[in-house]
N, C-alpha and C. Protein backbone atom coordinates (compact mmCIF):
# COMPACT_ATOMS: atom_id res chain seq x y z
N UNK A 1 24.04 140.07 -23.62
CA UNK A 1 22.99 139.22 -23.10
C UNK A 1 21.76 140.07 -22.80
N UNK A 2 20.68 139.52 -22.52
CA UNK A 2 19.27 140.46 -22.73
C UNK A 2 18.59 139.05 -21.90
N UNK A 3 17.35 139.97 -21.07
CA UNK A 3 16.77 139.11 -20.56
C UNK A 3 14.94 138.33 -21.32
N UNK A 4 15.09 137.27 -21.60
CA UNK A 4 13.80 137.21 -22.74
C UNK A 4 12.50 137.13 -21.81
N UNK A 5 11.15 137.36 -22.35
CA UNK A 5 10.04 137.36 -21.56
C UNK A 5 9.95 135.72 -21.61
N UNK A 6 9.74 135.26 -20.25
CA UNK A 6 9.03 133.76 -20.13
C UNK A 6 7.61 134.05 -20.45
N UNK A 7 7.48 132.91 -21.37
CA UNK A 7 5.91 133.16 -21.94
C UNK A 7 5.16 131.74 -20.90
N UNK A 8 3.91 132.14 -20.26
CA UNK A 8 3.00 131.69 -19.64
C UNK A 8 2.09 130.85 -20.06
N UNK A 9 1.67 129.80 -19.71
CA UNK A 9 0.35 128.54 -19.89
C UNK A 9 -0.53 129.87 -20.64
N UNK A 10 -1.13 129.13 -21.96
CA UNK A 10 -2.00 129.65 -22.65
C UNK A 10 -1.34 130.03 -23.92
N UNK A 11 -0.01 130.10 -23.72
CA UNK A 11 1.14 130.75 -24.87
C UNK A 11 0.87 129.46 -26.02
N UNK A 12 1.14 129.20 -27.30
CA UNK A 12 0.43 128.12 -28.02
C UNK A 12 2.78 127.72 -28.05
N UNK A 13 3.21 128.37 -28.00
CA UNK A 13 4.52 128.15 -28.09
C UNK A 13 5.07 127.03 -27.05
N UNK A 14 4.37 126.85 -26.49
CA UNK A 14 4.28 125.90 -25.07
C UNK A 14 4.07 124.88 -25.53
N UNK A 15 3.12 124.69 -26.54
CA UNK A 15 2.55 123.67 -26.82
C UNK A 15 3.15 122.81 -28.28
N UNK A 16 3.83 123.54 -28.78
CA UNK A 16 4.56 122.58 -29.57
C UNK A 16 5.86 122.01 -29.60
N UNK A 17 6.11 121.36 -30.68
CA UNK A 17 7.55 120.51 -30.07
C UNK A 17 8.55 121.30 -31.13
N UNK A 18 9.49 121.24 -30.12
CA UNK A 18 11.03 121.91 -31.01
C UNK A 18 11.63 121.42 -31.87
N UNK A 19 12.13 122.15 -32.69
CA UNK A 19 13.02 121.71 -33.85
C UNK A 19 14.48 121.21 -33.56
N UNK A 20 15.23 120.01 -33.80
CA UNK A 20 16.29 119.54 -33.48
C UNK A 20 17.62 120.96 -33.94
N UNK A 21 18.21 121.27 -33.35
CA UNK A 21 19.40 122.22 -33.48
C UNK A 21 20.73 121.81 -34.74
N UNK A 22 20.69 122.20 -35.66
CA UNK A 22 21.49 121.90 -36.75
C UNK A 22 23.17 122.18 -37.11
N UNK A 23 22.73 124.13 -36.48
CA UNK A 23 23.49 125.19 -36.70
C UNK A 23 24.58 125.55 -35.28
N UNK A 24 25.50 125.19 -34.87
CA UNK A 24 25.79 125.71 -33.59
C UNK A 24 26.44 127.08 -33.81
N UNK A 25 25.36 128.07 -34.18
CA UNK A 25 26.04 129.44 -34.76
C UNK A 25 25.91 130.74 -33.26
N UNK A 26 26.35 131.19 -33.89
CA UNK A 26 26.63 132.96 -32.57
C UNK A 26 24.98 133.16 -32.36
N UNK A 27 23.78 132.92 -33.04
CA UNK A 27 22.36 132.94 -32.61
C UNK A 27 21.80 131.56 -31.75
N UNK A 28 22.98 130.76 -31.46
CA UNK A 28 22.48 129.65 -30.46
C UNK A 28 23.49 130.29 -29.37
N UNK A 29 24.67 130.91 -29.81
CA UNK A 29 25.32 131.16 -28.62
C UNK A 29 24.57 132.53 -27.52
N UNK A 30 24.23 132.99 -28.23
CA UNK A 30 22.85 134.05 -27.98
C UNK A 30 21.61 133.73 -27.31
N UNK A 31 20.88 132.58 -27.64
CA UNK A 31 19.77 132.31 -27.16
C UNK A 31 20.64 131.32 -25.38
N UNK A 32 21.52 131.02 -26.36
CA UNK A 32 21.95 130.14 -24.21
C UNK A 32 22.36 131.68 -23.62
N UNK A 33 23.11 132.49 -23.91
CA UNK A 33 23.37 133.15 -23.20
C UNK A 33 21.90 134.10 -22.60
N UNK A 34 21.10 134.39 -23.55
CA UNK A 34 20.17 135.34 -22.80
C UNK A 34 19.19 133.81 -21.76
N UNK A 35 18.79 133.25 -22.49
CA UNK A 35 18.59 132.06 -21.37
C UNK A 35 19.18 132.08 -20.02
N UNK A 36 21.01 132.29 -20.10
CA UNK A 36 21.05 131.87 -18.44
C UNK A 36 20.64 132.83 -17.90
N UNK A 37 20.82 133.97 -18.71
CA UNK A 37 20.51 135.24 -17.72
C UNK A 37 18.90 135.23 -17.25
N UNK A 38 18.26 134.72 -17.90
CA UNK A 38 16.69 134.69 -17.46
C UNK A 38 16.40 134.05 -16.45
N UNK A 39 17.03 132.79 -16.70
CA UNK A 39 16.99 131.74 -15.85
C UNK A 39 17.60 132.35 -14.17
N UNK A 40 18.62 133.21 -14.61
CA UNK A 40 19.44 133.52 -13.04
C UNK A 40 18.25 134.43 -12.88
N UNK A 41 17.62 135.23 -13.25
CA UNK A 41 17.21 136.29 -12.88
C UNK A 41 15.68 135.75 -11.99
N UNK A 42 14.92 134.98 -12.92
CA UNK A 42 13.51 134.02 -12.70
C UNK A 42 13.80 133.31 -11.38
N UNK A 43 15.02 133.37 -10.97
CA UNK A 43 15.57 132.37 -9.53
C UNK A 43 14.64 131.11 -10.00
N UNK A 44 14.99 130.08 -11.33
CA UNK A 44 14.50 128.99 -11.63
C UNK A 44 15.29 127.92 -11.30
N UNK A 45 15.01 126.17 -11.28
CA UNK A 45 16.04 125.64 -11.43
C UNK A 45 16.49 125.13 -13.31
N UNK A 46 15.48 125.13 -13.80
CA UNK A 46 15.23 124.90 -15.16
C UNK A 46 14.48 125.87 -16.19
N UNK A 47 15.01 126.07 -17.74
CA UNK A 47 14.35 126.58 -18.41
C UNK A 47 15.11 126.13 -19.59
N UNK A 48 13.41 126.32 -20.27
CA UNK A 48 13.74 125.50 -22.21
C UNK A 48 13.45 126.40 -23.00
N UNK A 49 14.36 126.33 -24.50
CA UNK A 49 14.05 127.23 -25.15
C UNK A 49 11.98 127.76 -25.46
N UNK A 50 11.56 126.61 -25.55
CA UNK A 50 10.09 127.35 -25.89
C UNK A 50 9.65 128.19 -25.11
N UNK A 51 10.01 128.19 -23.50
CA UNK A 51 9.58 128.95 -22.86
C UNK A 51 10.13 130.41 -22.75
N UNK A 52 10.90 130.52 -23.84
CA UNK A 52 11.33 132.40 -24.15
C UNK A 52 10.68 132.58 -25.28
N UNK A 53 10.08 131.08 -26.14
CA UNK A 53 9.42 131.65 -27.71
C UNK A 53 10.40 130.90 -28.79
N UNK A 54 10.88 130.42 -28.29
CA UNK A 54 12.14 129.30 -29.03
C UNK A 54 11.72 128.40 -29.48
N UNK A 55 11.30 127.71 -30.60
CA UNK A 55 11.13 126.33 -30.41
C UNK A 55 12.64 125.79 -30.74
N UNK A 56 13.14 125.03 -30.27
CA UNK A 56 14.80 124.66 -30.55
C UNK A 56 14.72 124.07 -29.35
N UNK A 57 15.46 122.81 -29.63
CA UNK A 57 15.93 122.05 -28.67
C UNK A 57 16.95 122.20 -27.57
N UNK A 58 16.50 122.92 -26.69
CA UNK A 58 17.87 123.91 -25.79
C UNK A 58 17.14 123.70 -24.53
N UNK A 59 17.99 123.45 -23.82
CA UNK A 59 17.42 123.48 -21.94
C UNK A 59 18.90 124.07 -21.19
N UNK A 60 18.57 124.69 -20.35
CA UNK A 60 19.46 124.55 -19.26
C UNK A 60 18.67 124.32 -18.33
N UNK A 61 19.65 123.38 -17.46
CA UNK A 61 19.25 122.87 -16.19
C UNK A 61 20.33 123.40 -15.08
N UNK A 62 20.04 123.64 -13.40
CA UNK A 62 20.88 123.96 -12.64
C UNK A 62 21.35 122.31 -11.82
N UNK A 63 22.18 122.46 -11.39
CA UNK A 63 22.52 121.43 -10.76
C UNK A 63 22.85 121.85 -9.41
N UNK A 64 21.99 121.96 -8.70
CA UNK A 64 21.75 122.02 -7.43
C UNK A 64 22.20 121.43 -6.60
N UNK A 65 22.69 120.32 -6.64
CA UNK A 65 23.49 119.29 -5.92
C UNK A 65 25.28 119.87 -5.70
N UNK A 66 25.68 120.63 -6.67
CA UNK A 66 26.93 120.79 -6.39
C UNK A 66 27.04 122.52 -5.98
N UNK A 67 26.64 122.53 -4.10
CA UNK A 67 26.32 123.97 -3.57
C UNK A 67 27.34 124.11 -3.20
N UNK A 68 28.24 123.96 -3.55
CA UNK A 68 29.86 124.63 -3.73
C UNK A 68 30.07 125.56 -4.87
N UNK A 69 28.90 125.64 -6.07
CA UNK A 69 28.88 126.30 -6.97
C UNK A 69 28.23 127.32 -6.98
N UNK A 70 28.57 128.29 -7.77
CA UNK A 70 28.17 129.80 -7.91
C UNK A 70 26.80 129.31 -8.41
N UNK A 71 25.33 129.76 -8.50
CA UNK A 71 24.73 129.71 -9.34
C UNK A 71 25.11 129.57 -10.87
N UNK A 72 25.41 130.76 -11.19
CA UNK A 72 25.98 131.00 -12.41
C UNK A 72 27.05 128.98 -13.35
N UNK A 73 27.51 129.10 -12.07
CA UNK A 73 28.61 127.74 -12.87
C UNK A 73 27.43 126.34 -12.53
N UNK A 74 26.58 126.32 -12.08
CA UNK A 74 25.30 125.37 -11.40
C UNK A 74 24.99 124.98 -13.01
N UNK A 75 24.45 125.76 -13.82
CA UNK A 75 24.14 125.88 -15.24
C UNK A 75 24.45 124.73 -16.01
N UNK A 76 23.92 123.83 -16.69
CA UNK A 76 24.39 123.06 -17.80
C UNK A 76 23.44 122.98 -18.81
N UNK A 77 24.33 123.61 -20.06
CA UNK A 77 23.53 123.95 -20.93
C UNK A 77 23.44 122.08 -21.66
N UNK A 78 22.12 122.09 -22.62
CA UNK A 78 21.73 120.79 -23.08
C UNK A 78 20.83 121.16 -24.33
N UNK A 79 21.80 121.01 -25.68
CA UNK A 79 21.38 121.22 -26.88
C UNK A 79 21.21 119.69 -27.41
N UNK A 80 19.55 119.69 -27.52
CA UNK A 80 19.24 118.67 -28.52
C UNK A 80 19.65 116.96 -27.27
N UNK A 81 19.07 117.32 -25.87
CA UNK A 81 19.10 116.50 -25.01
C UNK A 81 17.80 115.15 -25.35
N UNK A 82 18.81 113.88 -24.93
CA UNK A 82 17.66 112.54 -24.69
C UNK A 82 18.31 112.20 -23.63
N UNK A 83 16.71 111.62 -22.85
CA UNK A 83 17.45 110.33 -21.56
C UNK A 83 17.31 109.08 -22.00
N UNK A 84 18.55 109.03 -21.78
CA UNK A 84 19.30 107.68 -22.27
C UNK A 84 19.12 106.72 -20.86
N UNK A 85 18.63 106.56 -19.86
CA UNK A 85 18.87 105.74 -18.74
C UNK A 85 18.13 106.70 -17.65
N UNK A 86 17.27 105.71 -17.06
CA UNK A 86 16.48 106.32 -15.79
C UNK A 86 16.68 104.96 -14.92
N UNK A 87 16.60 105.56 -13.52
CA UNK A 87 16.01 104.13 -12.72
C UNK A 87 15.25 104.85 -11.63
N UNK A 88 14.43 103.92 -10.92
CA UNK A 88 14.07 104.42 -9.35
C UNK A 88 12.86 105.51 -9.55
N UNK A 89 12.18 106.14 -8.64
CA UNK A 89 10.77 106.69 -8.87
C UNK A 89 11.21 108.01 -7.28
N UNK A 90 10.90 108.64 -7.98
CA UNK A 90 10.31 109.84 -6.88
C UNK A 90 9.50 110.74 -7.08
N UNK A 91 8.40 111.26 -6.05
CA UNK A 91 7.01 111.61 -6.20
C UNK A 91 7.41 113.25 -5.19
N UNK A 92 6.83 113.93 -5.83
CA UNK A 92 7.03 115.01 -4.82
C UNK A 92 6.38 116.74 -5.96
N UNK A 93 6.25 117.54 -5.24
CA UNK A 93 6.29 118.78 -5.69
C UNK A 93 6.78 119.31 -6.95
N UNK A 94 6.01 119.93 -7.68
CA UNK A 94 6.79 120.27 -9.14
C UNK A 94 6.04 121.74 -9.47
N UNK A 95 7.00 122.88 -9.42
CA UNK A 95 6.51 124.47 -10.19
C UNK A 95 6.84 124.39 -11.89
N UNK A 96 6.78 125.43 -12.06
CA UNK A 96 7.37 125.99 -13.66
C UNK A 96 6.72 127.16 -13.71
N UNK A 97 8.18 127.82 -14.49
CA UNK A 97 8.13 129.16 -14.81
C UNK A 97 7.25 129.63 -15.36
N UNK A 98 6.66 128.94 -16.14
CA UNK A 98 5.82 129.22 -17.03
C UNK A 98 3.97 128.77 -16.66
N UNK A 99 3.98 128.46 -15.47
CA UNK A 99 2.80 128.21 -14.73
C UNK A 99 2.74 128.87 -13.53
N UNK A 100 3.31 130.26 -13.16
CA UNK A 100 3.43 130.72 -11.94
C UNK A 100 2.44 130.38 -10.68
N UNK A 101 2.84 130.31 -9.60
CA UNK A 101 2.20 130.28 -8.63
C UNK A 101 1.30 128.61 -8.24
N UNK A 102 1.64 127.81 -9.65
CA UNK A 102 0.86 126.59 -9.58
C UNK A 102 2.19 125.53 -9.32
N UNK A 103 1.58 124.42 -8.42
CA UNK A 103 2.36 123.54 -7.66
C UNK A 103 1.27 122.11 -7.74
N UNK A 104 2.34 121.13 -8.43
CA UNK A 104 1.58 119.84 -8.17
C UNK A 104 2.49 118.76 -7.64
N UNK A 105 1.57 117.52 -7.79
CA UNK A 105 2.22 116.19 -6.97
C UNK A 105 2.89 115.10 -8.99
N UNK A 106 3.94 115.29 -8.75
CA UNK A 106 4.48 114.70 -10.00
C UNK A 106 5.23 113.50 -9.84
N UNK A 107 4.90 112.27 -10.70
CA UNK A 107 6.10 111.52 -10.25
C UNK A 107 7.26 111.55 -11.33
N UNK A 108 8.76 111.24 -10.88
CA UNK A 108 9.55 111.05 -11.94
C UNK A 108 10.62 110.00 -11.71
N UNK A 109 11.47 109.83 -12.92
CA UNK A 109 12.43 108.60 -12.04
C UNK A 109 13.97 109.34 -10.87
N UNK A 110 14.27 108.73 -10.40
CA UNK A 110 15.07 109.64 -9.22
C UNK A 110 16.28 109.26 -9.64
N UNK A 111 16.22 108.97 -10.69
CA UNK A 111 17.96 108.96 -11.40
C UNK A 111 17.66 109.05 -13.35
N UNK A 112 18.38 110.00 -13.76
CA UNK A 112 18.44 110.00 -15.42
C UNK A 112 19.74 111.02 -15.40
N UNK A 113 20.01 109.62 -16.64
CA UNK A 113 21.30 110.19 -17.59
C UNK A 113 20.72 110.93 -19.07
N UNK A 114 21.39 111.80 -19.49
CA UNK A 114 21.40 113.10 -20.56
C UNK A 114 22.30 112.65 -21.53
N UNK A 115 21.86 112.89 -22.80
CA UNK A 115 23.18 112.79 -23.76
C UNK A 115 22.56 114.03 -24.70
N UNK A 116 23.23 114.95 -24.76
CA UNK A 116 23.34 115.78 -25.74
C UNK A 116 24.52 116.48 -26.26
N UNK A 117 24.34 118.16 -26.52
CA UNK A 117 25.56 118.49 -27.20
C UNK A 117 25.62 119.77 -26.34
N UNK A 118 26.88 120.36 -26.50
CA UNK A 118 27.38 121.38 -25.71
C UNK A 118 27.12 122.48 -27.20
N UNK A 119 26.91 124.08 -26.07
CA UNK A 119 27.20 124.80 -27.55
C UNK A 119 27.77 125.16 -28.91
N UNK A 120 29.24 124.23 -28.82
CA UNK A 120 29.66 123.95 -29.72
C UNK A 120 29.15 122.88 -31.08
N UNK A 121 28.19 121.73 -30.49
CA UNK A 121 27.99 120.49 -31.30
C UNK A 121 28.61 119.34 -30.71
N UNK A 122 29.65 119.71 -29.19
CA UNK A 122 30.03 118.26 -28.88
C UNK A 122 29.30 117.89 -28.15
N UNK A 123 29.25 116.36 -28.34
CA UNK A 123 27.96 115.56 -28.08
C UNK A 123 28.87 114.93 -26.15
N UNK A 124 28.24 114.78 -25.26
CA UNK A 124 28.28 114.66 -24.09
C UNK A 124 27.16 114.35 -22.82
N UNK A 125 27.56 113.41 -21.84
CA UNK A 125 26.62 112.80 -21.19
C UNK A 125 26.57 113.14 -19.67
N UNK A 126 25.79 113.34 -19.10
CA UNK A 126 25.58 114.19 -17.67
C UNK A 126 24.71 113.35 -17.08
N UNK A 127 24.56 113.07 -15.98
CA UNK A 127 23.56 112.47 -15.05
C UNK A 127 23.19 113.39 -13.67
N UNK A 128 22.14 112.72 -13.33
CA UNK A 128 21.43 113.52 -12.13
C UNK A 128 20.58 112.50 -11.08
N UNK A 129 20.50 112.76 -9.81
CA UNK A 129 19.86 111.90 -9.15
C UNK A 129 19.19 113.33 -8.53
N UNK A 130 17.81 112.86 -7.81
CA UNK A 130 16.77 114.05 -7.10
C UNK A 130 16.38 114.58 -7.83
N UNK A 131 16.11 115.75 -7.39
CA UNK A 131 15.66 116.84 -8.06
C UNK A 131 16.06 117.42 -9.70
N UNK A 132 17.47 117.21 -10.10
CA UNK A 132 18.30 117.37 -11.11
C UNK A 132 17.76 116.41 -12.28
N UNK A 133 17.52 114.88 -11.74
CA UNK A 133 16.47 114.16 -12.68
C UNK A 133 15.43 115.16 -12.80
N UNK A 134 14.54 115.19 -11.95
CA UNK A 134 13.44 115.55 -12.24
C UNK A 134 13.56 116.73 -13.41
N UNK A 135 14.41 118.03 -13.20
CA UNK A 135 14.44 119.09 -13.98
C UNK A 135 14.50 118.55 -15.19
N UNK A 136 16.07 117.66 -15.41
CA UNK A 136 16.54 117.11 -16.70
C UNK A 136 14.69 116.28 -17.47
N UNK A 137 13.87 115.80 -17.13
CA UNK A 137 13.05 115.07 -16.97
C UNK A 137 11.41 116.37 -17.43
N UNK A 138 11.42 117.48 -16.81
CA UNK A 138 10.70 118.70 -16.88
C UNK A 138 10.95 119.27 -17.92
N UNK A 139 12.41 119.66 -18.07
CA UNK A 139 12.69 120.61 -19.25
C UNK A 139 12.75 119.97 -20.46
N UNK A 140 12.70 118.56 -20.84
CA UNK A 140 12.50 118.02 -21.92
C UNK A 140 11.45 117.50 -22.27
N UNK A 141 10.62 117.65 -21.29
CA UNK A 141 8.95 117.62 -21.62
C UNK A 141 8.62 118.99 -22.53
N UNK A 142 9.12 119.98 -22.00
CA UNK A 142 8.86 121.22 -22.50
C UNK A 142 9.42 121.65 -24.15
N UNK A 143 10.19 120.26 -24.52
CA UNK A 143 10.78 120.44 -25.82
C UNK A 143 9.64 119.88 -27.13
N UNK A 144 8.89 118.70 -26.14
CA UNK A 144 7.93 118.44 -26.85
C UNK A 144 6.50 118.97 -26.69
N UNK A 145 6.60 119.59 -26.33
CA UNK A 145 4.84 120.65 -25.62
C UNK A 145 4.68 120.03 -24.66
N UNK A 146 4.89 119.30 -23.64
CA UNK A 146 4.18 119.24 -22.38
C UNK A 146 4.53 119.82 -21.40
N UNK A 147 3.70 120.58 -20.73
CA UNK A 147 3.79 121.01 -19.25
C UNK A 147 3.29 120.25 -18.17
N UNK A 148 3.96 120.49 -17.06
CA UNK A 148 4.14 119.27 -15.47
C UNK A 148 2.74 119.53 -15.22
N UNK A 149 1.57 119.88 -15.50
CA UNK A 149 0.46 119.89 -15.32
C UNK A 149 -0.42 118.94 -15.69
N UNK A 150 0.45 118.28 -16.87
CA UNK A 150 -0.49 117.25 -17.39
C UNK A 150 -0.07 115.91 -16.72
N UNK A 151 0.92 115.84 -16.37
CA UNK A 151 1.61 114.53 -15.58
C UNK A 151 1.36 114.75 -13.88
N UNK A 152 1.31 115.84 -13.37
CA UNK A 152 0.15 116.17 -12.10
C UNK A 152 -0.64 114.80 -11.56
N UNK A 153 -0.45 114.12 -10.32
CA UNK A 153 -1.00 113.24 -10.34
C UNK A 153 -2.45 114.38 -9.60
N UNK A 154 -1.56 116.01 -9.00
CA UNK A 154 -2.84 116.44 -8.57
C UNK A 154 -2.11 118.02 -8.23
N UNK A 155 -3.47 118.54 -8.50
CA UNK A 155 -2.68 120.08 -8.57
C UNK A 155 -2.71 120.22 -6.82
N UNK A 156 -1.73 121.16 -6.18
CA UNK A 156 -1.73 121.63 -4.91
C UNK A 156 -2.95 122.74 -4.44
N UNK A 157 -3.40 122.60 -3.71
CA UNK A 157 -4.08 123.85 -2.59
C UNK A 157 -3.18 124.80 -2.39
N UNK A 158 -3.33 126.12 -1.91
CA UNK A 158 -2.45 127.29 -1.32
C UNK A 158 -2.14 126.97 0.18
N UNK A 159 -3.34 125.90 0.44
CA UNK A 159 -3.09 125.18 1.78
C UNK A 159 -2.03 124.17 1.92
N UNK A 160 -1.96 123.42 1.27
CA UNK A 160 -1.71 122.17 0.90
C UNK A 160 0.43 122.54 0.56
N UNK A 161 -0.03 123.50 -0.44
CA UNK A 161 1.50 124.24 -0.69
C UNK A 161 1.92 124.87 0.35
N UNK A 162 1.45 125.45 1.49
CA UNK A 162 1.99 125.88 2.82
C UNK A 162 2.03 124.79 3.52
N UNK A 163 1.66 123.63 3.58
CA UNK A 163 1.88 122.68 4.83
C UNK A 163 3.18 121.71 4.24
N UNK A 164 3.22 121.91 3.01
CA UNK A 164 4.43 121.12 2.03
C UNK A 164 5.60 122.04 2.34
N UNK A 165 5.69 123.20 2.03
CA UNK A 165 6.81 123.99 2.43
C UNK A 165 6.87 123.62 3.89
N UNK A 166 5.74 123.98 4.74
CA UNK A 166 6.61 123.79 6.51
C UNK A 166 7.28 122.39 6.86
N UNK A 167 6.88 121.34 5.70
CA UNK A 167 7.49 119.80 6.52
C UNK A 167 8.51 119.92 6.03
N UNK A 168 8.92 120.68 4.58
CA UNK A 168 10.72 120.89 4.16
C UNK A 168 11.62 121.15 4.92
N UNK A 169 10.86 122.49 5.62
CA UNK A 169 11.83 123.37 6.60
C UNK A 169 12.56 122.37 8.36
């Protein structure tokens, strides 16, 4: 495993959409594996292949909800992911790796189901409510070029992002 550079807003790799995954060969088992390691390392909750330089339909998402889990097992990899089912709306805070230091007001739905394939090619369905939507919801924006900047109902202040962190706490 090897850790890949996250490429940053301005990268044109950002901006286009990925190629559907064909091959489930030892170079996809490769790109998830250096992925999680990036991902563990970036302390992210989400990351998509474009954002190492990938275009390929690959996300992992953490699942944060089950904090009985190691980071590491949090991980669900999602080759060639669609949401198949959303309901409900939640508005709140949104980063990315690939936009450091920038924080906006995003809305998304507060429940979506996933259907994709595991590294092998088997096809399988995952759901998420909170935050876990939202990622599942983020990282597949990022399959088609968009970044949470453009769905921003408004970018944050450094003010604005400190008074948001103290009402969490």
């Amino acid at each position: 495993m090897a850790l890949r550079k996250i490429r940053e807003e301005g990268d044109s790799a950002l901006l286009k959409k990925s190629r559907v995954v064909t091959d489930f060969n030892k170079r996809i088992h490769t790109l998830l594996d250096d992925m999680r390691e990036t991902l563990l390392e970036a302390n992210g909750v989400g990351l998509a292949a474009p954002q190492v330089g990938v275009l390929r339909r690959v996300v992992l998402v953490m699942d944060v909800s089950k904090e009985e889990l190691s980071p590491e097992e949090q991980i669900i990899e999602l080759i060639n992911p669609e949401i198949i089912e959303t309901s409900g709306e939640q508005t709140g805070t949104e980063g990315c790796l690939s936009v450091p230091g920038v924080y906006g007001i995003v809305t998304r739905p507060e429940y979506a189901k996933v259907r994709a394939q595991d590294r092998y090619g088997n096809f399988f369905e995952v759901d998420g409510h909170g935050i876990v939507a939202r990622c599942f919801c983020h990282e597949i924006d990022h399959l088609d070029g968009h970044l949470f900047t453009e769905k921003a109902e408004r970018i944050l202040t450094p003010e604005e992002l400190e008074n948001y962190t103290e009402e969490d706490e």
